[in-house]
Protein backbone atom coordinates (compact mmCIF):
# COMPACT_ATOMS: atom_id res chain seq x y z
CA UNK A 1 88.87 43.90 54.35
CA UNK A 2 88.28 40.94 51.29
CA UNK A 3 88.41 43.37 48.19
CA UNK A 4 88.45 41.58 44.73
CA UNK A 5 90.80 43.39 42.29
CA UNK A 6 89.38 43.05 38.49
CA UNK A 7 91.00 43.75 35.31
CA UNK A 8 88.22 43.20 32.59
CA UNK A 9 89.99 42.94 29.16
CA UNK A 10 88.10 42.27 25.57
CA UNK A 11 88.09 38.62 25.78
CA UNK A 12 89.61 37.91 29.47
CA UNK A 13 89.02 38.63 33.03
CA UNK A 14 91.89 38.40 35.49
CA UNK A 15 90.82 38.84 38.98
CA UNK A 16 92.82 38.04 42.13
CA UNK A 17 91.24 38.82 45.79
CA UNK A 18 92.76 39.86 48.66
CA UNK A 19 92.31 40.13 52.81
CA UNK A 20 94.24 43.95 53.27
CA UNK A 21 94.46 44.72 56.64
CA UNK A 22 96.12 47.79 57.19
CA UNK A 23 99.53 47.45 55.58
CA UNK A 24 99.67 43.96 55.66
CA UNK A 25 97.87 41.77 52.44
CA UNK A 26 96.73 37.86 51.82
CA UNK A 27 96.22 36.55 48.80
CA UNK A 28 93.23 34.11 48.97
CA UNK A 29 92.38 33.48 45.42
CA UNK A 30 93.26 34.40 41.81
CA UNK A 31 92.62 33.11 38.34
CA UNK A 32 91.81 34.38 34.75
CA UNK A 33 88.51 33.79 32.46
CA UNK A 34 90.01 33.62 28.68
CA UNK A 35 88.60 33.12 25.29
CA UNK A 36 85.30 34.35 26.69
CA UNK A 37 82.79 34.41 23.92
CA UNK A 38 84.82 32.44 21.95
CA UNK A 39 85.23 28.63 21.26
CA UNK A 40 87.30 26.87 24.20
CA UNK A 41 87.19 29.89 26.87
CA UNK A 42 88.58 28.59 30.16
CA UNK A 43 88.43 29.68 34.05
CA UNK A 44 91.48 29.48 35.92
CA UNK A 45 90.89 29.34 39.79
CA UNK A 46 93.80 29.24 42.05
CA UNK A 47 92.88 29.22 45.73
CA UNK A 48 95.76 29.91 48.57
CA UNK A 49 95.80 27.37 51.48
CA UNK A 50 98.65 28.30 53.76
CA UNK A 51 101.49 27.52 51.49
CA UNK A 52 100.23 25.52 49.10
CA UNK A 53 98.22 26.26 45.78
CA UNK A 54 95.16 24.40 44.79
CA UNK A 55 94.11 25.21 40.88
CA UNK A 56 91.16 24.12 38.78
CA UNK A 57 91.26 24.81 35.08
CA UNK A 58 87.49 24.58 33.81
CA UNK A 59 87.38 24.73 30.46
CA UNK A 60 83.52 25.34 29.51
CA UNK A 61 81.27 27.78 27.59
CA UNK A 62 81.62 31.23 28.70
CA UNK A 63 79.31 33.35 27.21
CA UNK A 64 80.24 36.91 27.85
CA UNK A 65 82.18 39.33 30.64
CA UNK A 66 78.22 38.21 32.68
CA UNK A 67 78.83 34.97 32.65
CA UNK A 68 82.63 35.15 33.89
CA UNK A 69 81.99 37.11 36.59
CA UNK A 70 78.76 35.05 37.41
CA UNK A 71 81.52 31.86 37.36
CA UNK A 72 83.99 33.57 39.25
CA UNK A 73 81.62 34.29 41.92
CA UNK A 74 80.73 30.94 42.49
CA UNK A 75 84.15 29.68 42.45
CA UNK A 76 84.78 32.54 45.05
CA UNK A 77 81.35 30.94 47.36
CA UNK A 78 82.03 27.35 46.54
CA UNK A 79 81.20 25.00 49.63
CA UNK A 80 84.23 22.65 48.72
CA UNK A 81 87.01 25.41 47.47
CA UNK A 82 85.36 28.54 47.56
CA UNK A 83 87.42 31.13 50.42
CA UNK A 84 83.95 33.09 50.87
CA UNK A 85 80.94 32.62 52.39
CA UNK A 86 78.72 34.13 50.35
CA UNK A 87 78.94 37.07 48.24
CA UNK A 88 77.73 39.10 50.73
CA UNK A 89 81.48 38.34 52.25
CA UNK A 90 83.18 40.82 49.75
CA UNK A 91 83.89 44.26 50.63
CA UNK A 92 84.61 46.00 48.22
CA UNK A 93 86.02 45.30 44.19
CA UNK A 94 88.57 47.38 42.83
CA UNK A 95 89.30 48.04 38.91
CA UNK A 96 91.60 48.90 37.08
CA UNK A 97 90.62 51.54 34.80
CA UNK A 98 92.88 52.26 31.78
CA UNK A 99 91.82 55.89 30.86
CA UNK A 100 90.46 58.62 33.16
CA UNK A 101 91.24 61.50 31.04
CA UNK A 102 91.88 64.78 32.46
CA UNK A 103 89.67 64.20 35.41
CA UNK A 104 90.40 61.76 37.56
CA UNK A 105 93.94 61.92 39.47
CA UNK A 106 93.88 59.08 41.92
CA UNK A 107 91.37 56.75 42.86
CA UNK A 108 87.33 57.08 43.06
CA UNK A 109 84.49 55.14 44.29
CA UNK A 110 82.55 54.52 41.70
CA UNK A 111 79.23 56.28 41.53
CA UNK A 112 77.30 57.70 38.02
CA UNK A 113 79.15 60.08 37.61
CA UNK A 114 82.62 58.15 37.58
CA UNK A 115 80.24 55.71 35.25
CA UNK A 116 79.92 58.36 32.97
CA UNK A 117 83.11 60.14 32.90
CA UNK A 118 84.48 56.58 31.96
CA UNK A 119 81.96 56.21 29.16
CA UNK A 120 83.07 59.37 27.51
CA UNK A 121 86.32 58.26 26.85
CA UNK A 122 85.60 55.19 24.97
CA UNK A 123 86.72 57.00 21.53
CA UNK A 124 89.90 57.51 23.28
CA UNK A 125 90.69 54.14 24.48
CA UNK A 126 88.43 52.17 22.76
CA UNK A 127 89.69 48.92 23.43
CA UNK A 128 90.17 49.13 26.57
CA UNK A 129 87.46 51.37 28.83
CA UNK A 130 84.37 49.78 27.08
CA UNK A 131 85.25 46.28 28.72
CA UNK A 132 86.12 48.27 31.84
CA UNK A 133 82.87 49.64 31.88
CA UNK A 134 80.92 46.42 31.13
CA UNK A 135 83.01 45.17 33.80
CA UNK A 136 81.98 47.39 36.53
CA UNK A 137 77.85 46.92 35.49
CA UNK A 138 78.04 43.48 35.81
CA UNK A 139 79.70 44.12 39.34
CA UNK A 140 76.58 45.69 40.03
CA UNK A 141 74.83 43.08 38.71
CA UNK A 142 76.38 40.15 40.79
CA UNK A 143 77.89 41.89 43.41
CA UNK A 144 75.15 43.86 44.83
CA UNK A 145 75.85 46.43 47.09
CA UNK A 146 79.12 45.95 47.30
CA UNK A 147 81.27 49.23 46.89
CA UNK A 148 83.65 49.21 43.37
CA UNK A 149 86.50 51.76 43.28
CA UNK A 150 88.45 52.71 39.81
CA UNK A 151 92.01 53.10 39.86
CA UNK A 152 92.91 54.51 36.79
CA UNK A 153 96.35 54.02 34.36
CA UNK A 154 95.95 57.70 33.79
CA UNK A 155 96.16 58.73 37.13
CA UNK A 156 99.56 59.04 38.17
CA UNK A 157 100.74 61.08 35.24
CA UNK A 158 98.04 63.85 36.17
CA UNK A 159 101.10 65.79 37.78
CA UNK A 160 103.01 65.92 34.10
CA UNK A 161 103.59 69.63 33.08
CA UNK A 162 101.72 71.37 30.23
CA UNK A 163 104.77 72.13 28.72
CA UNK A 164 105.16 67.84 28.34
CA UNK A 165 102.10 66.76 27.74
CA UNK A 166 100.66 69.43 25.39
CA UNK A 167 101.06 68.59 21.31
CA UNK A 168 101.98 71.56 18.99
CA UNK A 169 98.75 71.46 17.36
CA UNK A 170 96.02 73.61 16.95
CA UNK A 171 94.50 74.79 20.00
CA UNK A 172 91.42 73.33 18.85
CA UNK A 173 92.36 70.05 19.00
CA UNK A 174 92.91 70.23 22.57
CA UNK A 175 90.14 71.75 23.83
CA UNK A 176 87.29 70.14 21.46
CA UNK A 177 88.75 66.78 21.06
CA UNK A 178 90.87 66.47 24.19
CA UNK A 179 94.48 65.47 22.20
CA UNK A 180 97.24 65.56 24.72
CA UNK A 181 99.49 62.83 26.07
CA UNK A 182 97.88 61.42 29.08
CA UNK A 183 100.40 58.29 29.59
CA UNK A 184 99.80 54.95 30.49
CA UNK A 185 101.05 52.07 33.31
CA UNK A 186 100.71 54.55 35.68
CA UNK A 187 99.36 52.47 38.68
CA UNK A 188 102.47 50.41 37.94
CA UNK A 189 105.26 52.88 37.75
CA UNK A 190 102.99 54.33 40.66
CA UNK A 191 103.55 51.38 42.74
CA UNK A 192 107.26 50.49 42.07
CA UNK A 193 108.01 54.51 42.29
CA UNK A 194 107.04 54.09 46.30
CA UNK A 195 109.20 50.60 46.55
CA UNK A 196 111.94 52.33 45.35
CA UNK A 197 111.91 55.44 47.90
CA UNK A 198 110.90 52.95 50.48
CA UNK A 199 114.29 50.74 49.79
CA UNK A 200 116.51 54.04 49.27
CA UNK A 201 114.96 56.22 51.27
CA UNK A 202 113.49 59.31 49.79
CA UNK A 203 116.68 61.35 49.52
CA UNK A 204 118.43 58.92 47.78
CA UNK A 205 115.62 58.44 45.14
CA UNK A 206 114.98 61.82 44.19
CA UNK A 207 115.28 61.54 40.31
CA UNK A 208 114.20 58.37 39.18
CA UNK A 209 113.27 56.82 35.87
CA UNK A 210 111.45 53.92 35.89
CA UNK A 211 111.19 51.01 33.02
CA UNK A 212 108.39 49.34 32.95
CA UNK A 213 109.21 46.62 30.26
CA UNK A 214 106.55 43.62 29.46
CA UNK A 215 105.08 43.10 26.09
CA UNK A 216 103.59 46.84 26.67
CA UNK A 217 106.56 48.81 27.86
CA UNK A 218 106.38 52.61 28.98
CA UNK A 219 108.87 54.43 30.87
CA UNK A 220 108.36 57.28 33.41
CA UNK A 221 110.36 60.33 34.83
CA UNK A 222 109.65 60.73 38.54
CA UNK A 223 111.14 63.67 40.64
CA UNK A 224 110.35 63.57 44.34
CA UNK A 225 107.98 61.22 43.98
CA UNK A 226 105.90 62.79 41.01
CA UNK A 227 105.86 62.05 37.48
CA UNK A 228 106.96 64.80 35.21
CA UNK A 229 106.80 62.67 31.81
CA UNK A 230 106.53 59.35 30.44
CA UNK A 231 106.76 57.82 26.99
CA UNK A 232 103.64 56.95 26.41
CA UNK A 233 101.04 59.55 24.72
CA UNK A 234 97.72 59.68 23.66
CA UNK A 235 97.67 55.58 23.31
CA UNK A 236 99.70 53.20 24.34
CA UNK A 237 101.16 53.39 20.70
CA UNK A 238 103.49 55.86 21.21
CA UNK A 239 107.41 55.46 22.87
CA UNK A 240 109.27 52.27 23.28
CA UNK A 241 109.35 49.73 20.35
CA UNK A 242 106.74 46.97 22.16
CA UNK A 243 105.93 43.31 21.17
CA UNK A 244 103.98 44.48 18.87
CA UNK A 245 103.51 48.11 18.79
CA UNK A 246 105.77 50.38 16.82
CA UNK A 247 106.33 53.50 19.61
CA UNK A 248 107.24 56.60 18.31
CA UNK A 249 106.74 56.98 14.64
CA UNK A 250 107.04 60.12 12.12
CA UNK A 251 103.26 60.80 12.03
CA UNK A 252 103.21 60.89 8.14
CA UNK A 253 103.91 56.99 7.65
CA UNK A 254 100.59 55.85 8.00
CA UNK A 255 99.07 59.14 6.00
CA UNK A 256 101.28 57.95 3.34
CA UNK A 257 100.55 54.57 3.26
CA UNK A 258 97.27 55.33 3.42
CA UNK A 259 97.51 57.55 0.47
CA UNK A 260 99.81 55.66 -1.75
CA UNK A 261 99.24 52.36 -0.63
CA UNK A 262 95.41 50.88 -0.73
CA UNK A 263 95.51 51.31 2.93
CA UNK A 264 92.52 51.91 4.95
CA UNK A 265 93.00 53.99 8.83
CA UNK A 266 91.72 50.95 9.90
CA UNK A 267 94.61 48.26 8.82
CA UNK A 268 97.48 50.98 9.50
CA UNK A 269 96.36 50.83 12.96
CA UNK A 270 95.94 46.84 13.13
CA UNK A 271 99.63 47.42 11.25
CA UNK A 272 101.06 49.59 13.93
CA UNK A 273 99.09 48.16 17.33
CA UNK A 274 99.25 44.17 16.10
CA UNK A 275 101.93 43.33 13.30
CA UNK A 276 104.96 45.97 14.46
CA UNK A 277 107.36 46.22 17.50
CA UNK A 278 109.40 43.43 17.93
CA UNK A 279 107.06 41.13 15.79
CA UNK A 280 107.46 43.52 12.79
CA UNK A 281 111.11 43.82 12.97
CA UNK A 282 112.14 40.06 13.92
CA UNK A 283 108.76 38.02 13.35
CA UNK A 284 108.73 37.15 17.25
CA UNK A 285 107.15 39.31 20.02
CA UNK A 286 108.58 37.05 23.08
CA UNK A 287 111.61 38.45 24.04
CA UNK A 288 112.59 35.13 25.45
CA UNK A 289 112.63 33.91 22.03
CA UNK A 290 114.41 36.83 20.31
CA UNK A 291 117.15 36.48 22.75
CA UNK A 292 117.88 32.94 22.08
CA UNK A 293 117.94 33.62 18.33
CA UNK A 294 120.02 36.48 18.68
CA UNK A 295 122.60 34.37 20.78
CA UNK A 296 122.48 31.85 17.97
CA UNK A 297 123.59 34.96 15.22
CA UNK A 298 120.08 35.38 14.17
CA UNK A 299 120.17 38.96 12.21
CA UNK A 300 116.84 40.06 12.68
CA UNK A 301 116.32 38.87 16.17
CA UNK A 302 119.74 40.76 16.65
CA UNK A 303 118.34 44.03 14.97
CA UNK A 304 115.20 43.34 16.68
CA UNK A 305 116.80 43.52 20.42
CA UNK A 306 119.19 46.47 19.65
CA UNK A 307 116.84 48.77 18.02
CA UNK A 308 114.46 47.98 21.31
CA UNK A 309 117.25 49.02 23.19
CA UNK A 310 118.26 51.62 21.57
CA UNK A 311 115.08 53.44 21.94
CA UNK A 312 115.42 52.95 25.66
CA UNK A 313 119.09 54.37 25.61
CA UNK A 314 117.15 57.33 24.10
CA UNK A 315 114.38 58.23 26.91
CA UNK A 316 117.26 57.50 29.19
CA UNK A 317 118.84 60.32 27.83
CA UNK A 318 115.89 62.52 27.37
CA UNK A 319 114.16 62.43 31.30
CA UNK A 320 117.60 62.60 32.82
CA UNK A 321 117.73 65.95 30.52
CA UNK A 322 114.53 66.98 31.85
CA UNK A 323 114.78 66.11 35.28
CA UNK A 324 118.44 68.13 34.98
CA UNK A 325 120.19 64.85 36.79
CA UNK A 326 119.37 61.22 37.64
CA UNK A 327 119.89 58.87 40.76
CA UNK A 328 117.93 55.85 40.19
CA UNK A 329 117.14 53.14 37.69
CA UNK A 330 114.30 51.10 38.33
CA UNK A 331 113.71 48.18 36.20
CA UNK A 332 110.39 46.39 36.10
CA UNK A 333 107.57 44.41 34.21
CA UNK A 334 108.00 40.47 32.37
CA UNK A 335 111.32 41.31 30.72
CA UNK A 336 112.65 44.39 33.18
CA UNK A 337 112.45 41.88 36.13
CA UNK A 338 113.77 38.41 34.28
CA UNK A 339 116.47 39.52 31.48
CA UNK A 340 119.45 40.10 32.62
CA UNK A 341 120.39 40.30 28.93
CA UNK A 342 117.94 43.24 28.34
CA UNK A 343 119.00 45.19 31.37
CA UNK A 344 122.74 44.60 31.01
CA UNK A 345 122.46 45.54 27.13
CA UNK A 346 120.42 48.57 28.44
CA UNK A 347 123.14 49.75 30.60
CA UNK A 348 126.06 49.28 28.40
CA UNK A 349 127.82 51.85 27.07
CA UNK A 350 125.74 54.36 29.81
CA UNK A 351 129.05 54.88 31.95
CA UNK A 352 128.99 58.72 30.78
CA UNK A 353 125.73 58.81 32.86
CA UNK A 354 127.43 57.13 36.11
CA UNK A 355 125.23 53.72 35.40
CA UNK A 356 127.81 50.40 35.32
CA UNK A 357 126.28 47.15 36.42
CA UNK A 358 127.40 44.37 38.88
CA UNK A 359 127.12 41.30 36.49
CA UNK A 360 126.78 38.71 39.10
CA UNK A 361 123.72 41.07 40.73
CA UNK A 362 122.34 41.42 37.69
CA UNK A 363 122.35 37.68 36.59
CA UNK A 364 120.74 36.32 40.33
CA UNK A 365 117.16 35.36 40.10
CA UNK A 366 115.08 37.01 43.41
CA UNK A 367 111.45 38.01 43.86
CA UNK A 368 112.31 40.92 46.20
CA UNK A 369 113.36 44.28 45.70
CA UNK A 370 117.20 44.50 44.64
CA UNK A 371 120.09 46.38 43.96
CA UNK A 372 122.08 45.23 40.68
CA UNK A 373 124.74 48.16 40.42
CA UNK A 374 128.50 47.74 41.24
CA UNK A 375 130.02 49.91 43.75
CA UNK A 376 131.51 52.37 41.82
CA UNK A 377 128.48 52.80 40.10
CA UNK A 378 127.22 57.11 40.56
CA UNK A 379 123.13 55.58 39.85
CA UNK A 380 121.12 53.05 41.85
CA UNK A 381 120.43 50.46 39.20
CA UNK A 382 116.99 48.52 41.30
CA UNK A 383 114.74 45.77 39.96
CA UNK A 384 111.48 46.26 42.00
CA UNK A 385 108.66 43.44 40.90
CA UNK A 386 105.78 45.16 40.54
CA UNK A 387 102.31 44.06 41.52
CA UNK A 388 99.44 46.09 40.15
CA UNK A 389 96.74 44.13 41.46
CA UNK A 390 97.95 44.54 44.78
CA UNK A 391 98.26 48.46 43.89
CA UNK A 392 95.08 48.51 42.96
CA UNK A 393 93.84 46.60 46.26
CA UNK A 394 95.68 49.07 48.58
CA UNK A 395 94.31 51.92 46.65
CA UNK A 396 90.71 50.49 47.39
CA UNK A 397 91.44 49.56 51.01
CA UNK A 398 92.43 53.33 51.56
CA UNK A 399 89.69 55.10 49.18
CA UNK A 400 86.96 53.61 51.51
CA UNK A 401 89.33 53.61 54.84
CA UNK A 402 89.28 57.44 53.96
């Protein structure tokens, strides 16, 4: 089955399609449209032939999320270094859908009414559903016929307790304007949650928390293989200190800037979504960067890296409370999988909780799923690379095996 896995951003398209044939995958082609309305957008095309890699960079005018997926098509049907034959060679196109609300719990075809469940939550993730949804009607539109499933970020932290995910607010607030945590990453933490078990087995994974740490980071609680609370909330504001987002804040910071300040609601949250994290604290979001300067005795790269940490020491503390024990660490994402720095900074000073890392585990480079704890370590300390497109490609494949 040739499903096309999209991810339709603001200003970018990533796509990547596969050939899934029961539990075994091929990647045949994958690329990016970037910039797209905007002066010097470019399509990346990489096409798979056997072992090798063959990748055109067109940079050209791009007029909208239409026109990219127009391109992309005919990259995809190209005579000369398309892997289709025609369009009518696709079976199916799987997206990945940030928010789904309260609704949705797994994956759906998408029909009108999916259409218009996603549509009423553009207020509550407005950046990211609307291109979602333009996404999907311009599937429609140059895919014809062709079936489009929405896996949604949402999804996997449906099975999170009221008692978590409720605010203590009015009752009002929850009922009328749907306030609640809802969590995000979920088709990631998801898909390195079932790596995990599958490289333990499921008795040894039991009570895992997993870190998924890229320039959006989130962490999740998992106990027997469902989510009981993660650190993201309503947005992907809240919890970790990100590249650029602050995480958890005391909720009157940007009432009293706006109050006291010449604020506007509108520049806090640039402030707090664009200009804070790691950016905010150490004028750098790359945590490649940050490191170096630290290493070099750079003070707020330093304060920067340890705060970040820090914050993780914290949920570390809090989900093993919940989930009254804790066998498994489970690091993932740009920085989870390549720092060694980040992870071993993570784990220090954690012996209390039966974590202690192997330092020459932790510092080998691999692709595959590992173990990086010493021997006397009491926790499974894993780095599992995730893959979301691929999640989102098996979740397809099975949706329309069903």
């Amino acid at each position: 089955m040739k499903i096309l896995v999209l991810n339709s951003g603001s200003s970018s398209i990533k796509y990547k399609l596969f050939d899934i044939y029961n539990s075994s995958f091929d990647v045949l082609a994958e690329g990016m449209v970037d910039r797209l309305g905007q002066e010097g957008s470019v399509l990346k095309y990489d096409r798979r032939v056997e072992d090798n890699i063959i990748s055109e960079k067109l940079e050209r005018e791009i007029k909208d999320h239409r026109d990219g997926l127009k391109q992309i098509s005919d990259l995809l049907i190209d005579p000369k270094i398309g892997v289709l034959e025609s369009s009518e060679d696709l079976n199916a196109i799987g997206h990945r859908i940030v928010h789904g609300g309260e609704k949705f719990s797994g994956q759906m075809v998408i029909d009108q009414e999916v259409k218009n469940q996603i549509k009423s939550l553009f207020d509550l993730a407005p950046l990211h559903n609307p291109p979602n949804y333009t996404g999907i009607e311009v599937c429609e539109e140059v895919f014809p016929g062709i079936p489009q499933v929405g896996v949604f970020d949402t999804a996997f932290h449906q099975t999170i307790p009221e008692v978590a995910y409720r605010y203590a607010i009015p009752e009002s607030w929850y009922t009328d304007h749907h306030i609640r945590a809802y969590g995000f990453h979920g088709t990631s933490h998801r898909y390195v949650t079932e790596k995990a078990r599958e490289f333990l087995g499921n008795a040894n994974s039991k009570k895992i928390i997993t870190l998924h740490l890229g320039n959006g980071a989130s962490m999740a609680a998992i106990k027997d293989g469902q989510c009981v609370d993660t650190s993201m909330g309503f947005s992907p504001l809240a919890g970790l200190i990100m590249g650029t987002r602050s995480g958890d804040l005391d909720p009157s910071v940007p009432i009293y800037m706006i109050n006291n300040h010449n604020l506007s609601a509108g520049e806090v949250d640039k402030i707090l979504n664009k200009e804070s994290g790691l950016y905010g604290i150490g004028g750098d979001s790359d945590m490649r960067d940050l490191e170096q300067r630290m290493k070099k005795g750079d003070k707020s790269a330093s304060l920067a890296i340890n705060m970040y940490t820090y914050r993780i020491k914290q949920y570390i503390g809090n989900f093993t409370a919940i989930m009254n024990g804790l066998d498994t660490l489970v690091f993932t994402a740009g920085v989870g999988e390549n720092s060694d720095f980040i992870r071993k900074e993570i784990c220090r000073n954690l012996d209390y909780f039966g974590i202690e890392l192997d330092k020459n585990l932790n510092s080998n480079r691999s692709e595959m799923v590992r173990k990086i704890n010493s021997e006397n370590s009491k926790i499974n300390i894993l780095i599992v690379p995730t893959n979301e497109e691929l999640a989102i490609a098996q979740r397809t494949y099975d949706v329309l095996e069903r």
